[in-house]
PDB file of N, CA and C in Angstrom:
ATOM      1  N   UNK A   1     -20.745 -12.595 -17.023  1.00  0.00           N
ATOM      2  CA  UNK A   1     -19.950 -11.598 -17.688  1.00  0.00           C
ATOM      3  C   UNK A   1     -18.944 -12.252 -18.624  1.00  0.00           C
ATOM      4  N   UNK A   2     -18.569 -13.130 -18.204  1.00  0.00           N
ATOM      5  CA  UNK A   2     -17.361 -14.470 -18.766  1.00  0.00           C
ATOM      6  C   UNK A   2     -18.034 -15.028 -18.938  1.00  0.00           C
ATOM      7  N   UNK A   3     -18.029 -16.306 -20.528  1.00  0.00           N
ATOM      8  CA  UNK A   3     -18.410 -17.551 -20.613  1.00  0.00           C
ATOM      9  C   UNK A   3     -17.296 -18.560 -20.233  1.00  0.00           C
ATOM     10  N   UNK A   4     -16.994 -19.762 -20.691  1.00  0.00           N
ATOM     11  CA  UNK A   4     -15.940 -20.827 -19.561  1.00  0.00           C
ATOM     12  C   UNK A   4     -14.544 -20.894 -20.411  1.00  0.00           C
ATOM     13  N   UNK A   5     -14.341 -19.981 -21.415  1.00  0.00           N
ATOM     14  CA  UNK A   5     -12.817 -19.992 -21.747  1.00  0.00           C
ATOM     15  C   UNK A   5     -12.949 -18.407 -21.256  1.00  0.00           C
ATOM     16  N   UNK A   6     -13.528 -17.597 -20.605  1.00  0.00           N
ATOM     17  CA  UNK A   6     -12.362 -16.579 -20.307  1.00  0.00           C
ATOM     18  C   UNK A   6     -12.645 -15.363 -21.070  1.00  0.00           C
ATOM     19  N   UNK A   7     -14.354 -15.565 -22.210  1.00  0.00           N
ATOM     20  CA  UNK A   7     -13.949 -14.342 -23.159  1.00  0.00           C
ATOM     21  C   UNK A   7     -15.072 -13.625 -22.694  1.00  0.00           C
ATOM     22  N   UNK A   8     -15.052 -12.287 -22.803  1.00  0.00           N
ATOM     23  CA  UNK A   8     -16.035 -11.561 -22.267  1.00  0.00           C
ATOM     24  C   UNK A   8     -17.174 -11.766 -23.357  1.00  0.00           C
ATOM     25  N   UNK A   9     -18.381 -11.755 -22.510  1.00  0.00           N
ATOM     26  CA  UNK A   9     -19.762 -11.655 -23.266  1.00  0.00           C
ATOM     27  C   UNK A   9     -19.948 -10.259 -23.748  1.00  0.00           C
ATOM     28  N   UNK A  10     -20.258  -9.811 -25.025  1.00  0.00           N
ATOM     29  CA  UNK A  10     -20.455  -8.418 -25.549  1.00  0.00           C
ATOM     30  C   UNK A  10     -21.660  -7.885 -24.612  1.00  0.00           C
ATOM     31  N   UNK A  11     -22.502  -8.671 -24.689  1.00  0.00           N
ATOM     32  CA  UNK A  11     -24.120  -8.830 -24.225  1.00  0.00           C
ATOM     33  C   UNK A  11     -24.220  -8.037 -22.640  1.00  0.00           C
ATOM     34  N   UNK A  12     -23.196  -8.685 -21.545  1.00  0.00           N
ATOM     35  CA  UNK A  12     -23.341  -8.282 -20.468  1.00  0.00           C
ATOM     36  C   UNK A  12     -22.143  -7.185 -19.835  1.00  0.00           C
ATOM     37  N   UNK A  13     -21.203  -7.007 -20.829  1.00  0.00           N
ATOM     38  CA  UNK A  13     -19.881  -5.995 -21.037  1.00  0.00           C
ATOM     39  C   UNK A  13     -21.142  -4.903 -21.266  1.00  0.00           C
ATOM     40  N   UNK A  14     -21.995  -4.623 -22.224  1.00  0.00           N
ATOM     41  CA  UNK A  14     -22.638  -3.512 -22.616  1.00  0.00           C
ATOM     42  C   UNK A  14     -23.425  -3.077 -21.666  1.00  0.00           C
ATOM     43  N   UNK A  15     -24.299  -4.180 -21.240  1.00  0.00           N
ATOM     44  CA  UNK A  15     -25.213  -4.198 -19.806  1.00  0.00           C
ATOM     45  C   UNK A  15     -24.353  -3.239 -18.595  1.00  0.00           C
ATOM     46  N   UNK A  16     -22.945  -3.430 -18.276  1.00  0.00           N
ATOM     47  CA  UNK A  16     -22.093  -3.081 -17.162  1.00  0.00           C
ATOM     48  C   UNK A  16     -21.647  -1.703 -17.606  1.00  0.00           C
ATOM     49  N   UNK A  17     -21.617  -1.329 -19.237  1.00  0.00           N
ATOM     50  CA  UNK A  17     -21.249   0.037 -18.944  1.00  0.00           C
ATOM     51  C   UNK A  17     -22.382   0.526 -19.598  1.00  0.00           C
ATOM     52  N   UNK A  18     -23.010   0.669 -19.548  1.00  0.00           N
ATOM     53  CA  UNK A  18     -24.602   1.549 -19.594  1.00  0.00           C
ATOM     54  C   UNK A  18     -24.934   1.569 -18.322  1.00  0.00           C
ATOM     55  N   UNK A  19     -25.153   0.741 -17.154  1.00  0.00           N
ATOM     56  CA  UNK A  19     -25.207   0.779 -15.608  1.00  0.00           C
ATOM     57  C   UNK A  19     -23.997   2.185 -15.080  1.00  0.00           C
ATOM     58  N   UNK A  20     -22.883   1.805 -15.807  1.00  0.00           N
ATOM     59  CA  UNK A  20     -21.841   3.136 -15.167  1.00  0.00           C
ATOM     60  C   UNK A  20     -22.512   4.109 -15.300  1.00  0.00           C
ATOM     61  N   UNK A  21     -22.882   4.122 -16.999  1.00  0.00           N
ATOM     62  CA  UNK A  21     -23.146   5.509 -17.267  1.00  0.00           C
ATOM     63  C   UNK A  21     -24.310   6.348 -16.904  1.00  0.00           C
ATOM     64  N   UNK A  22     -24.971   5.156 -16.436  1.00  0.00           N
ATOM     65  CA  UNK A  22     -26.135   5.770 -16.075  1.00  0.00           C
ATOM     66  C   UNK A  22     -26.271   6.575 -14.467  1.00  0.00           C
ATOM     67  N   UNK A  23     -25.312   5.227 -13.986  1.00  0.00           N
ATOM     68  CA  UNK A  23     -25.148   5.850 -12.327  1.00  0.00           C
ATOM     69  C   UNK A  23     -24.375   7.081 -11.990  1.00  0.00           C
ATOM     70  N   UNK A  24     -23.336   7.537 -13.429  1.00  0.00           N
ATOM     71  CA  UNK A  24     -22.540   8.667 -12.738  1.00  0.00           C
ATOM     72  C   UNK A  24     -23.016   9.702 -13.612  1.00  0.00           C
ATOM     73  N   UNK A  25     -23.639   9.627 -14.127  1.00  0.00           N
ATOM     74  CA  UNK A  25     -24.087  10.854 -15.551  1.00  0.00           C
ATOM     75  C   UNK A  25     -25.569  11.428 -15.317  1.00  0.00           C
ATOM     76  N   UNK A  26     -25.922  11.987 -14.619  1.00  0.00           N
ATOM     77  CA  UNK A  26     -27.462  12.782 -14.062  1.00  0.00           C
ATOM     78  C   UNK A  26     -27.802  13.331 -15.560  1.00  0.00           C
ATOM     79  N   UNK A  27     -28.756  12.919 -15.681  1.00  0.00           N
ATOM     80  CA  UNK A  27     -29.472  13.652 -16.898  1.00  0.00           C
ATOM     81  C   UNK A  27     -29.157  13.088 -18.493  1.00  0.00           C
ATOM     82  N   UNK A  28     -29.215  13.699 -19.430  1.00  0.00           N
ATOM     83  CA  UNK A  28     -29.405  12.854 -20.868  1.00  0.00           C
ATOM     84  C   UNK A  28     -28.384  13.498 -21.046  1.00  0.00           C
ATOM     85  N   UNK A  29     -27.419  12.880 -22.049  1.00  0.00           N
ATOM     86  CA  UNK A  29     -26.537  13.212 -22.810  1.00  0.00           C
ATOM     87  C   UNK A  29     -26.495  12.933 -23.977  1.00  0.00           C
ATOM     88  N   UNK A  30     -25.717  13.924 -25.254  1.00  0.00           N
ATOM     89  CA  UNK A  30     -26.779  13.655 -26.547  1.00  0.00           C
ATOM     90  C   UNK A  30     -25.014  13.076 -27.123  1.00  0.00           C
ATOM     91  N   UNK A  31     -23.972  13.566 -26.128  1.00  0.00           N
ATOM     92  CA  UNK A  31     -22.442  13.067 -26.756  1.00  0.00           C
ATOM     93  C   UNK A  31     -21.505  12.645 -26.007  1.00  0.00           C
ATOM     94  N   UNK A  32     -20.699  11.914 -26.345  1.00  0.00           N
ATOM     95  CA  UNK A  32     -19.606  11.974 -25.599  1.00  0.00           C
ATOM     96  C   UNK A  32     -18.934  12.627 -25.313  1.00  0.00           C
ATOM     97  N   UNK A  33     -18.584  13.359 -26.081  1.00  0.00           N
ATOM     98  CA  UNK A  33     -17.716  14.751 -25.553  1.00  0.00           C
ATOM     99  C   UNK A  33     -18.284  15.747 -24.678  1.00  0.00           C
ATOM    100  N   UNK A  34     -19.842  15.194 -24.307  1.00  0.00           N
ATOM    101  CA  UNK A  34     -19.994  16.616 -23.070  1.00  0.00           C
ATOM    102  C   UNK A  34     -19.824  15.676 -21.766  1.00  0.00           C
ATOM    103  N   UNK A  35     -19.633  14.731 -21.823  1.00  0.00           N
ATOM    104  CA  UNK A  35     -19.305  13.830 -20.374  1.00  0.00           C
ATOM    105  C   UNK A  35     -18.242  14.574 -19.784  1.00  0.00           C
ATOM    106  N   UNK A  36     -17.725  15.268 -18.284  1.00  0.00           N
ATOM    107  CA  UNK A  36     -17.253  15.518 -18.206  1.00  0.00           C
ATOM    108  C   UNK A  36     -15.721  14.841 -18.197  1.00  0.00           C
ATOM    109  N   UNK A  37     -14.691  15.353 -18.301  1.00  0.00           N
ATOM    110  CA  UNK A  37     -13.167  14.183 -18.723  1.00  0.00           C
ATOM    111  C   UNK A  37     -12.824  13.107 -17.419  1.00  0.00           C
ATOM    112  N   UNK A  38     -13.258  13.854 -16.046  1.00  0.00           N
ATOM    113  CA  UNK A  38     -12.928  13.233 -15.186  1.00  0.00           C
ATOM    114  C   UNK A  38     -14.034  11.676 -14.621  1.00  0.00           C
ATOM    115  N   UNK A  39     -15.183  12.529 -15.327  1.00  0.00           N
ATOM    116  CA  UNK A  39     -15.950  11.389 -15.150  1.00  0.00           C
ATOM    117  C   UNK A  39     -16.008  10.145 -16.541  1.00  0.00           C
ATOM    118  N   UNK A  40     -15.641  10.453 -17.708  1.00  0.00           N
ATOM    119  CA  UNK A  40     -15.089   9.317 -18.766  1.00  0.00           C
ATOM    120  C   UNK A  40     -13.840   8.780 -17.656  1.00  0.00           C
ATOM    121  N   UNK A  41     -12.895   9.323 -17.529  1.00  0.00           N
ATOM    122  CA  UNK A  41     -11.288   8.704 -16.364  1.00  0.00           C
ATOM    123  C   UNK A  41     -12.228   7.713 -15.694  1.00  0.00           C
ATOM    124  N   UNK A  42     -12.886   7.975 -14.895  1.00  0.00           N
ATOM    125  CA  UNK A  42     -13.625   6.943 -13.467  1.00  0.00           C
ATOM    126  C   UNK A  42     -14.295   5.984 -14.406  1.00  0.00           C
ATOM    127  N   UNK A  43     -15.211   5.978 -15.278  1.00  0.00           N
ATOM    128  CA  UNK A  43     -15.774   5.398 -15.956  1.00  0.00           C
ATOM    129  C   UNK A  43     -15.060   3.963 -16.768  1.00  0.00           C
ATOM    130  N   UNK A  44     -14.018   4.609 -17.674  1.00  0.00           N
ATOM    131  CA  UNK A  44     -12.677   4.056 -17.996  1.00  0.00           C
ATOM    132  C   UNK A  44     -12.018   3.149 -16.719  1.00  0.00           C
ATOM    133  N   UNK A  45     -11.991   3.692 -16.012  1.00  0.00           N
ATOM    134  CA  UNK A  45     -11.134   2.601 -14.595  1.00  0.00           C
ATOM    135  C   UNK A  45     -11.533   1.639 -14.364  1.00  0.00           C
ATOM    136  N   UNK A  46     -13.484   2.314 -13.729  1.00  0.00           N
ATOM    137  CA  UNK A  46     -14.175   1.030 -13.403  1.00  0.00           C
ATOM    138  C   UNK A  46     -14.646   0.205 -14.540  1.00  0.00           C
ATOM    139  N   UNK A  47     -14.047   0.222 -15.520  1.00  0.00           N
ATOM    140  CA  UNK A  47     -14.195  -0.892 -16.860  1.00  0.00           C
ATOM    141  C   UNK A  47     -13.391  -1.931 -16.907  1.00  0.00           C
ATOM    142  N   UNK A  48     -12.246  -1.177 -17.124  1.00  0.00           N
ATOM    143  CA  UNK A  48     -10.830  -2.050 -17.291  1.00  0.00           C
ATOM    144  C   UNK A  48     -10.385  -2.831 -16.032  1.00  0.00           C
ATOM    145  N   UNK A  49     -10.746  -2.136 -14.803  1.00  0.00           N
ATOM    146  CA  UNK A  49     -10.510  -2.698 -13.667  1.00  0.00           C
ATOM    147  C   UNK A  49     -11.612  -4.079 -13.266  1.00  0.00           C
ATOM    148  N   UNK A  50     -12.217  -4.046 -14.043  1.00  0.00           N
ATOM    149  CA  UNK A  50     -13.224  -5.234 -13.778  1.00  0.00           C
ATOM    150  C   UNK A  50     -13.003  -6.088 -14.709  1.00  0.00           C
ATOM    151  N   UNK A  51     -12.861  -5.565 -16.007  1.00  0.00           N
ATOM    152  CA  UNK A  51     -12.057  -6.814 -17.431  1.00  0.00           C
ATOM    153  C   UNK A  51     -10.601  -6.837 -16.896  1.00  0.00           C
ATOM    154  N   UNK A  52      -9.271  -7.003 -15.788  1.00  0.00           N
ATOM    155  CA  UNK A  52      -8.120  -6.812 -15.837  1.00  0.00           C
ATOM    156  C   UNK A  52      -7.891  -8.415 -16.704  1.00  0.00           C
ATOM    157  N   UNK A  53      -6.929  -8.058 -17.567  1.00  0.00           N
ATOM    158  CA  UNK A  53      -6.625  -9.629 -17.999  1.00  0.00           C
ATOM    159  C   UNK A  53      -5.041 -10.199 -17.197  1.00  0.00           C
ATOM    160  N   UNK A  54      -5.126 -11.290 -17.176  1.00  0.00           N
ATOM    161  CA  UNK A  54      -3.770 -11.551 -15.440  1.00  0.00           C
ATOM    162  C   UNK A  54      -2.665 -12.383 -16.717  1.00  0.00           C
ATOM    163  N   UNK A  55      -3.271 -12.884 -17.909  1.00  0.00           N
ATOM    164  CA  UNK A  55      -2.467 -14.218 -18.870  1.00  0.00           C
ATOM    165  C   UNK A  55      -2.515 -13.457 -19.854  1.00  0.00           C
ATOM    166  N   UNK A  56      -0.992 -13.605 -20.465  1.00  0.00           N
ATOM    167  CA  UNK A  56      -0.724 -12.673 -21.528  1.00  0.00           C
ATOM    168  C   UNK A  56      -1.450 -13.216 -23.097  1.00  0.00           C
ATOM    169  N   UNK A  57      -2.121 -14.466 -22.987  1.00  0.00           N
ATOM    170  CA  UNK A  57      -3.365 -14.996 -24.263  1.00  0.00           C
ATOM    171  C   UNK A  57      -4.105 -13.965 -24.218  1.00  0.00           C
ATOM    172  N   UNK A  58      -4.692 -13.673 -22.961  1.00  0.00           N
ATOM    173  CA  UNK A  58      -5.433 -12.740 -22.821  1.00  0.00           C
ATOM    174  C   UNK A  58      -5.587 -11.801 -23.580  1.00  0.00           C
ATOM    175  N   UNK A  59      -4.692 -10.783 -23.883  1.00  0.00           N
ATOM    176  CA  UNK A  59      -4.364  -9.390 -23.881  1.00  0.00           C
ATOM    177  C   UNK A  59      -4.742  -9.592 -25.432  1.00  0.00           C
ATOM    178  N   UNK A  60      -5.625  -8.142 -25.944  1.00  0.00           N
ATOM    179  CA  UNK A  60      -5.735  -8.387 -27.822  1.00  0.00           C
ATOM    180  C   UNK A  60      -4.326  -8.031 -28.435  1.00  0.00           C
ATOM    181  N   UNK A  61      -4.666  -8.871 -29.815  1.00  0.00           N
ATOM    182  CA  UNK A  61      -3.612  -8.824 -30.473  1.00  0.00           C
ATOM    183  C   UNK A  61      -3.688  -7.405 -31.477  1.00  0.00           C
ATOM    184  N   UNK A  62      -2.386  -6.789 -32.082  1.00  0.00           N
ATOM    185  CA  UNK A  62      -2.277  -5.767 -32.350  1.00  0.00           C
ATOM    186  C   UNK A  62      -2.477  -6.446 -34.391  1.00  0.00           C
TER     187      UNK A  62
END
């Protein structure tokens, strides 16, 4: 998911949320906006909660 400085791989970041979406979203969806809000929230959590960055290098720049 990480290569050895720390930066996320696009490659397996995409892999991890297509797996979310697939596991909490029954059926095809043609948008984002029909996901229901609470299930984008959970979705959103279990993202960020798995990228948490702990070193303020980390964090993107504005």
């Amino acid at each position: 998911m990480c290569n050895c400085r720390g930066k996320i791989d696009p490659g397996s970041a995409s892999r991890y949320i297509t797996s979310l979406v697939h596991a909490h979203i029954p059926g095809l969806v043609d948008a984002w906006r029909e996901i229901p809000m609470p299930v984008r929230d959970l979705l959103f959590d279990m993202f960020t909660w798995r990228f948490v960055f702990t070193r303020p290098e980390d964090l993107p720049r504005a």
